[in-house]
Protein backbone atom coordinates (compact mmCIF):
# COMPACT_ATOMS: atom_id res chain seq x y z
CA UNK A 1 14.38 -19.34 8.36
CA UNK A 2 14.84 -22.37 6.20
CA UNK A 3 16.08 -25.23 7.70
CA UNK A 4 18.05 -27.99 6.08
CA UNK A 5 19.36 -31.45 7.88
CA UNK A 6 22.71 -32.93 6.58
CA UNK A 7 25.08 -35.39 7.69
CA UNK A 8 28.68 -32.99 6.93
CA UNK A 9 28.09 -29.17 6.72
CA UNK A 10 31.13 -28.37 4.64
CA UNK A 11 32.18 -24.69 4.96
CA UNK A 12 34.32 -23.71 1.97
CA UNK A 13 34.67 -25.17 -1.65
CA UNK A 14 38.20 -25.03 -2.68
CA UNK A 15 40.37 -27.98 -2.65
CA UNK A 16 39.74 -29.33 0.80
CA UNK A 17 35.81 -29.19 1.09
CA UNK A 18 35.03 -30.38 -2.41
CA UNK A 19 37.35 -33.27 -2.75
CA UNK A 20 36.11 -34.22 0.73
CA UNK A 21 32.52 -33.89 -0.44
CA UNK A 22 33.02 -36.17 -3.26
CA UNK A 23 35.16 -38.65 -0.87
CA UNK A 24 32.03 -38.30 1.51
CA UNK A 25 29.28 -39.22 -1.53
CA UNK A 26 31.38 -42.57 -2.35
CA UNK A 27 31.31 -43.49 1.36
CA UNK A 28 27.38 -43.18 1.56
CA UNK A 29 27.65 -40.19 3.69
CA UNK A 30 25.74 -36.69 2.81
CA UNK A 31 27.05 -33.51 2.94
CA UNK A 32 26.64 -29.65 1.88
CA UNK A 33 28.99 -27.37 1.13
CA UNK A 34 28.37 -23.45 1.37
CA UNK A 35 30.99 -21.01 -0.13
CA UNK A 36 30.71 -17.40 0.60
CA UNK A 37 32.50 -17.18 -2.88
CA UNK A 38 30.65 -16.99 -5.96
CA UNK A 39 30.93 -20.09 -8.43
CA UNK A 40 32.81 -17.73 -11.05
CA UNK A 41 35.58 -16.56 -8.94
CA UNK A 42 36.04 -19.51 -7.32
CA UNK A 43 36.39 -21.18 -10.92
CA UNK A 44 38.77 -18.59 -12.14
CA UNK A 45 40.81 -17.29 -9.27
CA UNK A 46 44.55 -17.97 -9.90
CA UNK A 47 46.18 -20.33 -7.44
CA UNK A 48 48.19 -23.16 -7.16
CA UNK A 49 49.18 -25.35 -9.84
CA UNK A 50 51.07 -28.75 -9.39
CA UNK A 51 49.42 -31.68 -7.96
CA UNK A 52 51.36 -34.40 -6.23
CA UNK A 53 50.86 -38.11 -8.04
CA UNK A 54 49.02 -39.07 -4.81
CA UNK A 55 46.36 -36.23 -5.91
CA UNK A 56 46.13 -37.21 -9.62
CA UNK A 57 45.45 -40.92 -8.35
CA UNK A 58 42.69 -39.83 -6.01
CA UNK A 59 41.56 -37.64 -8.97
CA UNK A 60 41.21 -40.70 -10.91
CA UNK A 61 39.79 -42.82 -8.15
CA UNK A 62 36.82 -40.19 -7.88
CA UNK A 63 35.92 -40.38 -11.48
CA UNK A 64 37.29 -36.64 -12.58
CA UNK A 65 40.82 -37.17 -13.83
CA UNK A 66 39.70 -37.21 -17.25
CA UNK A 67 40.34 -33.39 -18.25
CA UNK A 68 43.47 -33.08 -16.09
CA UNK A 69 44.73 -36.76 -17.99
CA UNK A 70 43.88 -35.17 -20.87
CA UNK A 71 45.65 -30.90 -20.33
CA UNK A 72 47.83 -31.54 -17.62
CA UNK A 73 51.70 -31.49 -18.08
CA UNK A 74 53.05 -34.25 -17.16
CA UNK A 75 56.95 -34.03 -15.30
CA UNK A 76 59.52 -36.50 -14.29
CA UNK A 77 62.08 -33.76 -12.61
CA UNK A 78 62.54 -30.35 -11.65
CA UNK A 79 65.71 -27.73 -12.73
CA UNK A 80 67.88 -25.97 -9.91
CA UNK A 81 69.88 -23.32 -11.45
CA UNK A 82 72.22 -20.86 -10.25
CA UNK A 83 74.68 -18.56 -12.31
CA UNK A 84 77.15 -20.96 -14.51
CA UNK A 85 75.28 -24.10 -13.53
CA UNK A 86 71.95 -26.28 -13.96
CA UNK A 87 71.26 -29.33 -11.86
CA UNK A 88 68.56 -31.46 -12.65
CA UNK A 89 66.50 -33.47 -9.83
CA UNK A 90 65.18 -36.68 -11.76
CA UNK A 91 61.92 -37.22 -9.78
CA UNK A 92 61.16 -40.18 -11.63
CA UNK A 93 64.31 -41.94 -11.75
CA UNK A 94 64.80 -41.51 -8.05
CA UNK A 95 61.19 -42.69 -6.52
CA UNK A 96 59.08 -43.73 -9.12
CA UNK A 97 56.85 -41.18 -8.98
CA UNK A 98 55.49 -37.74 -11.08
CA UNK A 99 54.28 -34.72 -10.78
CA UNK A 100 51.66 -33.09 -12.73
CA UNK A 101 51.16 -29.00 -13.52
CA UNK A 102 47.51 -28.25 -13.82
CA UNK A 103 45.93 -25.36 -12.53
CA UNK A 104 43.72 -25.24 -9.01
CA UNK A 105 41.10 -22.87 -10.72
CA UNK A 106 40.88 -25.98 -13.58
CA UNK A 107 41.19 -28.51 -10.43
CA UNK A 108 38.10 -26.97 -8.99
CA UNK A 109 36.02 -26.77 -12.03
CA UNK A 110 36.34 -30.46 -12.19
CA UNK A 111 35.48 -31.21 -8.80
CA UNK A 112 32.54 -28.36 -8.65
CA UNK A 113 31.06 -29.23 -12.33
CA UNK A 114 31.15 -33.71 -10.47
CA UNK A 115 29.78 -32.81 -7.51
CA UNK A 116 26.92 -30.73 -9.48
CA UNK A 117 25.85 -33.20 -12.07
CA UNK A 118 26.08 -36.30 -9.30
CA UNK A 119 23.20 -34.01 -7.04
CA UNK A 120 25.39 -32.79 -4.62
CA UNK A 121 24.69 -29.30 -2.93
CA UNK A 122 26.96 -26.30 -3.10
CA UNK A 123 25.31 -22.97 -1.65
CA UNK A 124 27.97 -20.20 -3.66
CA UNK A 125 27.74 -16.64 -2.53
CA UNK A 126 26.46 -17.42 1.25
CA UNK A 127 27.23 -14.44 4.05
CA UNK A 128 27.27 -14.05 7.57
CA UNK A 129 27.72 -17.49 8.14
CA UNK A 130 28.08 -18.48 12.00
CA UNK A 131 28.63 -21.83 13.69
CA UNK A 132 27.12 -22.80 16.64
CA UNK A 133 26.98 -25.55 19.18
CA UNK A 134 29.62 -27.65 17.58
CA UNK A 135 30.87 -28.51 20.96
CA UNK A 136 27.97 -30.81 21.20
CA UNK A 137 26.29 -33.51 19.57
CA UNK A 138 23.95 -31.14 17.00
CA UNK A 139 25.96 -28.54 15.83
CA UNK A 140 24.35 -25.92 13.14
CA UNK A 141 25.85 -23.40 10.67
CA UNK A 142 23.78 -20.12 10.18
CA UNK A 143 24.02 -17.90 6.83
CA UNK A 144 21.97 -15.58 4.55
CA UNK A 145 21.72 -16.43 0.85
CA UNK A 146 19.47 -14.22 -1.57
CA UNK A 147 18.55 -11.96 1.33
CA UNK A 148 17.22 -15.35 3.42
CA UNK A 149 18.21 -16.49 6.61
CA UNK A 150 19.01 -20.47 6.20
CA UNK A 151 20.53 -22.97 8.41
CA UNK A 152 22.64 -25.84 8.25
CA UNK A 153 21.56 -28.99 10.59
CA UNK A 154 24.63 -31.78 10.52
CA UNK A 155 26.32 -33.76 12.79
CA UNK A 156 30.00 -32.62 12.01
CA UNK A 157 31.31 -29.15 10.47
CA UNK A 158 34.59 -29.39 8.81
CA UNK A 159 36.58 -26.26 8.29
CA UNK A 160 37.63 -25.94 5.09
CA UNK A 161 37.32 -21.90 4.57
CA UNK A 162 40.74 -20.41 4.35
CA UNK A 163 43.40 -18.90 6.79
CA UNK A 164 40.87 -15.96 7.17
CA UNK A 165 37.58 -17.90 7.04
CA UNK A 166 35.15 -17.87 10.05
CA UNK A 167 35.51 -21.67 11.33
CA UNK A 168 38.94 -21.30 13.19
CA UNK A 169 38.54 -17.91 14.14
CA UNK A 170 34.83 -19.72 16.01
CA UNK A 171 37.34 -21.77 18.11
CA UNK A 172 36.72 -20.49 21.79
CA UNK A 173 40.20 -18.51 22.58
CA UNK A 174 43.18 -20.53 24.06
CA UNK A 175 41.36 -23.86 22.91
CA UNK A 176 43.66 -23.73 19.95
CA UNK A 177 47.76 -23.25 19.74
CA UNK A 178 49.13 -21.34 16.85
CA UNK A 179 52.75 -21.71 15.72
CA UNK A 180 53.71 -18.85 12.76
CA UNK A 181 56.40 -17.63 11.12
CA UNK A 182 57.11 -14.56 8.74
CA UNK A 183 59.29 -14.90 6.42
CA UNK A 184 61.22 -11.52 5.29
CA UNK A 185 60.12 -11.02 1.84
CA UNK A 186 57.16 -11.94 -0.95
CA UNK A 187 56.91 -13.18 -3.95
CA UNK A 188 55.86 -10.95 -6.88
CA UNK A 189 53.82 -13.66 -9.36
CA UNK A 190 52.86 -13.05 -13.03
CA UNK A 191 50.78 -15.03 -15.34
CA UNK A 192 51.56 -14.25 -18.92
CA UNK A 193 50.85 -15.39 -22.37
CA UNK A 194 53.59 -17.33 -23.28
CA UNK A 195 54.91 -20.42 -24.44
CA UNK A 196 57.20 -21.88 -21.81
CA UNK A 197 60.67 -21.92 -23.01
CA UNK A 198 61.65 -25.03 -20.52
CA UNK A 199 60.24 -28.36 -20.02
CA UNK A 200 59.90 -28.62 -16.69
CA UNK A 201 60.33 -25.88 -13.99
CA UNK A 202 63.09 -24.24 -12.84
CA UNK A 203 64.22 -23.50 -9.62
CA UNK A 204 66.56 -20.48 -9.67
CA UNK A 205 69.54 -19.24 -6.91
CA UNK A 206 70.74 -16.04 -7.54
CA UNK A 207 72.56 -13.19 -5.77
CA UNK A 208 69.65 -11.10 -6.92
CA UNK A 209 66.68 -13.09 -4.88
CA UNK A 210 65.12 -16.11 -5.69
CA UNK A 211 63.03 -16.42 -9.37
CA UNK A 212 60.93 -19.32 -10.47
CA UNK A 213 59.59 -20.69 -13.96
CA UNK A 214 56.30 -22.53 -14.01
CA UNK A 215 53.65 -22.77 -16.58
CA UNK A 216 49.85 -23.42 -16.52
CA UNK A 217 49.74 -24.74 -19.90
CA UNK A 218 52.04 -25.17 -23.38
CA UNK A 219 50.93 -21.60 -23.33
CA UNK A 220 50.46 -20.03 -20.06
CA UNK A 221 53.74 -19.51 -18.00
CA UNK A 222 53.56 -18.65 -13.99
CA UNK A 223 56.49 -16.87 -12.85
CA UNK A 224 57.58 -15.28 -9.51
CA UNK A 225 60.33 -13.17 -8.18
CA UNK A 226 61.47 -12.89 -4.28
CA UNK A 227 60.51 -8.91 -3.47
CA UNK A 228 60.72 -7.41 -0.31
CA UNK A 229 57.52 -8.09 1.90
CA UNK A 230 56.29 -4.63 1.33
CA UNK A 231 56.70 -4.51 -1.65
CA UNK A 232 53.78 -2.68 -4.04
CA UNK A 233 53.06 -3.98 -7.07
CA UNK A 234 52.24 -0.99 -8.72
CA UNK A 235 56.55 -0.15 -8.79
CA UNK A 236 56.88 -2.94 -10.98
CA UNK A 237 56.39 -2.56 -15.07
CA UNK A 238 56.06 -5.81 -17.09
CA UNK A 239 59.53 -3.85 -18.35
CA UNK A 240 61.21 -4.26 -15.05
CA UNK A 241 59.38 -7.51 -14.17
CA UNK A 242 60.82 -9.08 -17.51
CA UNK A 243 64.40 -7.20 -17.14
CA UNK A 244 64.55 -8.92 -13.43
CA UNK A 245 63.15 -12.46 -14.20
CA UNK A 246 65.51 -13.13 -17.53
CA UNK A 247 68.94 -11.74 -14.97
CA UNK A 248 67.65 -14.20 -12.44
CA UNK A 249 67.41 -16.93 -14.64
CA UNK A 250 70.02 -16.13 -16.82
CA UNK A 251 71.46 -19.53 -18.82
CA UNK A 252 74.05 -19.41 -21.91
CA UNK A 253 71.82 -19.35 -25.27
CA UNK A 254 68.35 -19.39 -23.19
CA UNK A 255 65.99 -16.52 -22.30
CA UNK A 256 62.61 -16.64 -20.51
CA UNK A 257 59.72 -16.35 -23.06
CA UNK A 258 58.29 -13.18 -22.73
CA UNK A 259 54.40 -12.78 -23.46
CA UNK A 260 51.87 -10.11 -22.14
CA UNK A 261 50.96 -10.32 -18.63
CA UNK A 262 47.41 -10.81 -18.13
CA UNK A 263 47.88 -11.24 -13.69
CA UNK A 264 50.41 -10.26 -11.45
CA UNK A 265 50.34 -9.86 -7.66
CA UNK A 266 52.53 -9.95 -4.24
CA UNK A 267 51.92 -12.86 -2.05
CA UNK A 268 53.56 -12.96 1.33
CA UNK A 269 55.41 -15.76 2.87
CA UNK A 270 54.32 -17.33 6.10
CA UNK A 271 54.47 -20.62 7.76
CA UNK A 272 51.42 -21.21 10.05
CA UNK A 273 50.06 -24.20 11.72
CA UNK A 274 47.28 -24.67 14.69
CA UNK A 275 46.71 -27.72 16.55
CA UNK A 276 44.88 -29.46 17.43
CA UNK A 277 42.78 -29.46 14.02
CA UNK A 278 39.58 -29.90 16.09
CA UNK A 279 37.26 -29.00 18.65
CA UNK A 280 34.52 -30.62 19.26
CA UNK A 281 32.93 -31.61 15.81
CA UNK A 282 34.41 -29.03 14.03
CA UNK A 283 37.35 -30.09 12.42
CA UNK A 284 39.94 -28.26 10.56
CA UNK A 285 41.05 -28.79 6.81
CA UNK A 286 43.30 -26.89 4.05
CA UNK A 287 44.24 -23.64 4.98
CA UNK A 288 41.95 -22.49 7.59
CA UNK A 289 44.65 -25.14 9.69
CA UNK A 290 47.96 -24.73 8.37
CA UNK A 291 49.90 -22.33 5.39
CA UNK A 292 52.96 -23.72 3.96
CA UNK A 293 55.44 -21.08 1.61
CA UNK A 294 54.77 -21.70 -1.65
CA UNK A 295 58.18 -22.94 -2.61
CA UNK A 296 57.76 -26.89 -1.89
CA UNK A 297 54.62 -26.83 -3.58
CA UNK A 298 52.62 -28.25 -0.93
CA UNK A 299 49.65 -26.00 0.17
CA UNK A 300 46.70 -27.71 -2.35
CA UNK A 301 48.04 -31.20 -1.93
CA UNK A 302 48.27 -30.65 2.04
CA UNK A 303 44.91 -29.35 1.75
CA UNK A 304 43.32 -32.85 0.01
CA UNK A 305 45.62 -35.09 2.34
CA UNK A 306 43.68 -33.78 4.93
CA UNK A 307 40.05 -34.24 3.10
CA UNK A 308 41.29 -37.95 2.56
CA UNK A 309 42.28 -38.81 6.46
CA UNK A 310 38.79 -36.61 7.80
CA UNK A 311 36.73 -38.81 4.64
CA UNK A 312 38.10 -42.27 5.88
CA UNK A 313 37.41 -40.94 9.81
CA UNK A 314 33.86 -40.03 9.36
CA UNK A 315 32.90 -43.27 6.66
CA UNK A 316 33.94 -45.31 9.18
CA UNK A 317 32.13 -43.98 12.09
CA UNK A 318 28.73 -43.50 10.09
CA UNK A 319 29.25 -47.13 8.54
CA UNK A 320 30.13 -48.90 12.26
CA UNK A 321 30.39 -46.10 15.01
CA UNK A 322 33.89 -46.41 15.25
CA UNK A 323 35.33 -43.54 16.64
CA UNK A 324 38.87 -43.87 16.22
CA UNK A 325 39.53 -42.62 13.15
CA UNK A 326 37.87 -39.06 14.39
CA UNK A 327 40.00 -39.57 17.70
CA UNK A 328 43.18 -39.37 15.59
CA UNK A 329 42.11 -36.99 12.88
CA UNK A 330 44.55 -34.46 14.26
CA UNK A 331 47.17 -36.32 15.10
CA UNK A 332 47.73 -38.15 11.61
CA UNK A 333 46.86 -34.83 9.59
CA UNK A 334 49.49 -33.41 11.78
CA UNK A 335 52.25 -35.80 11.19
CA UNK A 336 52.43 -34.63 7.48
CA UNK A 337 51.65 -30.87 7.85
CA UNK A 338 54.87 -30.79 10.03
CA UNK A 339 56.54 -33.03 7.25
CA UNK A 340 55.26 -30.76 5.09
CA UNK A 341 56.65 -27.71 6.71
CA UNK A 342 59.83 -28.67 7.30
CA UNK A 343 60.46 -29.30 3.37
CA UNK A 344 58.82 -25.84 2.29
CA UNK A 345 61.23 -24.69 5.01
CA UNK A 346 64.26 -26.12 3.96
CA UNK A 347 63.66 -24.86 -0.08
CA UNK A 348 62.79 -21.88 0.71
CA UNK A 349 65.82 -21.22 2.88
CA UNK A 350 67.69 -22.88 0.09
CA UNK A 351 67.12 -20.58 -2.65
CA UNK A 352 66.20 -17.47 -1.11
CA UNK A 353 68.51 -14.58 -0.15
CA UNK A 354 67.82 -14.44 3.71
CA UNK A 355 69.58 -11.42 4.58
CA UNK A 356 73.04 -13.31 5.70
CA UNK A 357 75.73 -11.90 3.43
CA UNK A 358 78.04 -13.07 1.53
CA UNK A 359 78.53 -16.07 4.04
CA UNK A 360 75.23 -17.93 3.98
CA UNK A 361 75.51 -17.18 0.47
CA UNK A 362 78.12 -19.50 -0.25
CA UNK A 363 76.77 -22.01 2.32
CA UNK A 364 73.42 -22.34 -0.22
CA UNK A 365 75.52 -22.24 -2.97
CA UNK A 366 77.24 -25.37 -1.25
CA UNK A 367 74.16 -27.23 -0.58
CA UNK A 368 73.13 -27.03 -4.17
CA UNK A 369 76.55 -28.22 -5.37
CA UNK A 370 76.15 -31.05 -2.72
CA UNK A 371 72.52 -32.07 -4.18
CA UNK A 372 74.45 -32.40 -7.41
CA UNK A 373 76.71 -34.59 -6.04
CA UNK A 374 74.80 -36.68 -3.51
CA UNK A 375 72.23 -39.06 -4.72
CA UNK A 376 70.80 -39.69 -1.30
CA UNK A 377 70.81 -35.26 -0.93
CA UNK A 378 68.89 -35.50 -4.55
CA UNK A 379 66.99 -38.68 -3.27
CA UNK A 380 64.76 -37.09 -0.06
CA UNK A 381 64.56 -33.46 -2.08
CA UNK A 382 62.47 -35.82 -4.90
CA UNK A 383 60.48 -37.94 -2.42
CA UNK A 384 59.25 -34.67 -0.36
CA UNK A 385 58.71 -32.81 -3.68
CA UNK A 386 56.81 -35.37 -5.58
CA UNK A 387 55.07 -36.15 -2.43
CA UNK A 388 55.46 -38.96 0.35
CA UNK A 389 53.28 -42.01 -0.82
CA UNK A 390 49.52 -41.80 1.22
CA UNK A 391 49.41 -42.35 4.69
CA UNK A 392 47.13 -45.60 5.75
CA UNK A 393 44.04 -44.74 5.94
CA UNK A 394 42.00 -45.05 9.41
């Protein structure tokens, strides 16, 4: 077996393990990350896709923003639209702040192709990984890569491997409390070959279900229809798909630009959070902690929130022993997953037909004629969306 000592073993290199890793190397502190992944899918897996100004400032602060200042779309609001009537949220002129669309898979080439040329160590296409005696004071992470057996010597494991990754699911039962909720329906996504045909995205009410307009790119679009939860994807044609999304969005002299559809896939909706996010020295990170519905937006920049509170914890107790900072990990991560929830909560039970009739039909419909009205109603909806300015650090 081939043995290698490290100060973080890193499990997972999405969003949460490789910003962390990078956060980690400007600290002085040494890490590896293994990904049972290869490099190519993670690079080109289709995920999220708009990144909170507090990400695209630590993007820049870590020296790879360039690309993403360079291709990413740049927005200052956000459309809510139901039938006879557009709202638009100004993000900008209410807080200050912007969003940016860029893609995760482009996201985590930056962050893989940095942490690659500065020496760093990601292990892609690792199995069997196990963790072991993380309870103590010299836990270890087991895997075979290439047909070898290999292990991982560190003093902490963070868990940054996905809702079904192996790091939570190695928490000793009843050590952990889960809260979840299952939302009634999916969303059916697309990614297709088109030039958007708005300039910033639109959120869209209808009697019909829920739609949304995204893009990746001035010629990518990313859009997604509320479907039941089981749902196959195989009963929709790009026919029907187009048909549904251009009723949905309907808007006097403006259609959805149509394009071939080169992805397209049902993702459930679930709300999911365990606490605490550690045990031990294994702490918890991204998704393999907490899911969020994908309405708010939140999931990736949850995910590197939680790399920057668990980076400041561990530089400090490496640099002077102090120990607070790991004491509180939890607790602080915490404080914004449940502020996190609560707004993918509220928009998705804002624009989604929830089953109610005709009744909590017209009680949305009154909410979104109140965030027309209200500038304090418009006010918190930008702040949550554009994302609540960085917590201090530890």
């Amino acid at each position: 077996m081939c043995a290698v000592r490290t100060q973080v073993g890193i499990v997972g290199a999405g969003p949460a393990g490789l910003m962390l890793a990078l956060m980690l190397e400007r600290a002085g502190v040494e890490s590896v990350v293994i990904e049972c992944r290869s490099r190519e899918h993670v690079e080109q897996r289709v995920r999220a896709g708009l990144l909170e100004q507090n990400t695209v400032e630590l993007m820049h602060e870590l020296g790879v923003g360039e690309r993403m200042a360079r291709e990413g779309l740049v927005h200052e609001g956000i459309y809510l639209r139901r039938p006879g009537a557009t709202e638009r949220v100004d993000i900008t002129g209410l807080t200050g702040r912007r969003i940016t669309i860029y893609g995760q898979q482009e996201l985590l080439k930056d962050l893989i192709a940095a942490r690659l040329e500065r020496g760093g160590e990601i292990r892609f296409g690792v199995t069997g990984t196990r963790l072991h005696d993380y309870d103590g004071e010299r836990p270890r992470i087991s895997f075979e890569q290439d047909g070898q057996s290999a292990e991982l010597q560190c003093d902490v494991i963070a868990g940054c491997d996905g809702f079904h990754g192996v790091c939570r699911a190695s928490v000793p039962a009843g050590a952990l409390t889960e809260h979840e909720y299952v939302y009634p329906f999916a969303w059916l996504g697309i990614l297709a070959q088109a030039a958007p045909t708005t300039d910033e995205l639109i959120y869209g009410w209808h009697d019909r279900g829920f739609a949304l307009y995204s893009m990746r790119s001035p010629t990518i679009s990313r859009l997604y229809l509320q479907v039941p939860s089981d749902e196959r994807i195989e009963d929709w044609s790009d026919e029907r798909i187009w048909a549904e999304l251009q009723a949905r969005l309907a808007s006097d002299g403006w259609r959805v630009g149509e394009g071939p559809v080169i992805d397209r896939g049902v993702t459930p909706m679930r709300s999911f959070v365990c606490e605490p996010l550690r045990h031990g020295r294994l702490f918890l990170l991204g998704d393999a902690a907490h899911i969020v519905p994908p309405t708010g937006a939140k999931g990736l920049n949850l995910a590197v929130n939680d790399a920057r509170l668990l980076s400041a914890a561990l530089g400090a107790w490496y640099s002077s022993g102090e120990e607070a900072g790991l004491a509180g990990y939890s607790t602080a991560a915490l404080r914004r997953v449940w502020q996190v929830q609560d707004f993918s909560n509220y928009m998705t039970n804002l624009l989604h037909d929830l089953g109610g009739g005709p009744f909590q039909r017209r009680l949305q419909l009154a909410r979104l004629e109140h965030l027309s009205r209200s500038r304090a109603a418009a006010t918190s909806l930008a702040e949550n969306y554009a994302g609540l300015p960085a917590a201090p650090d530890f």
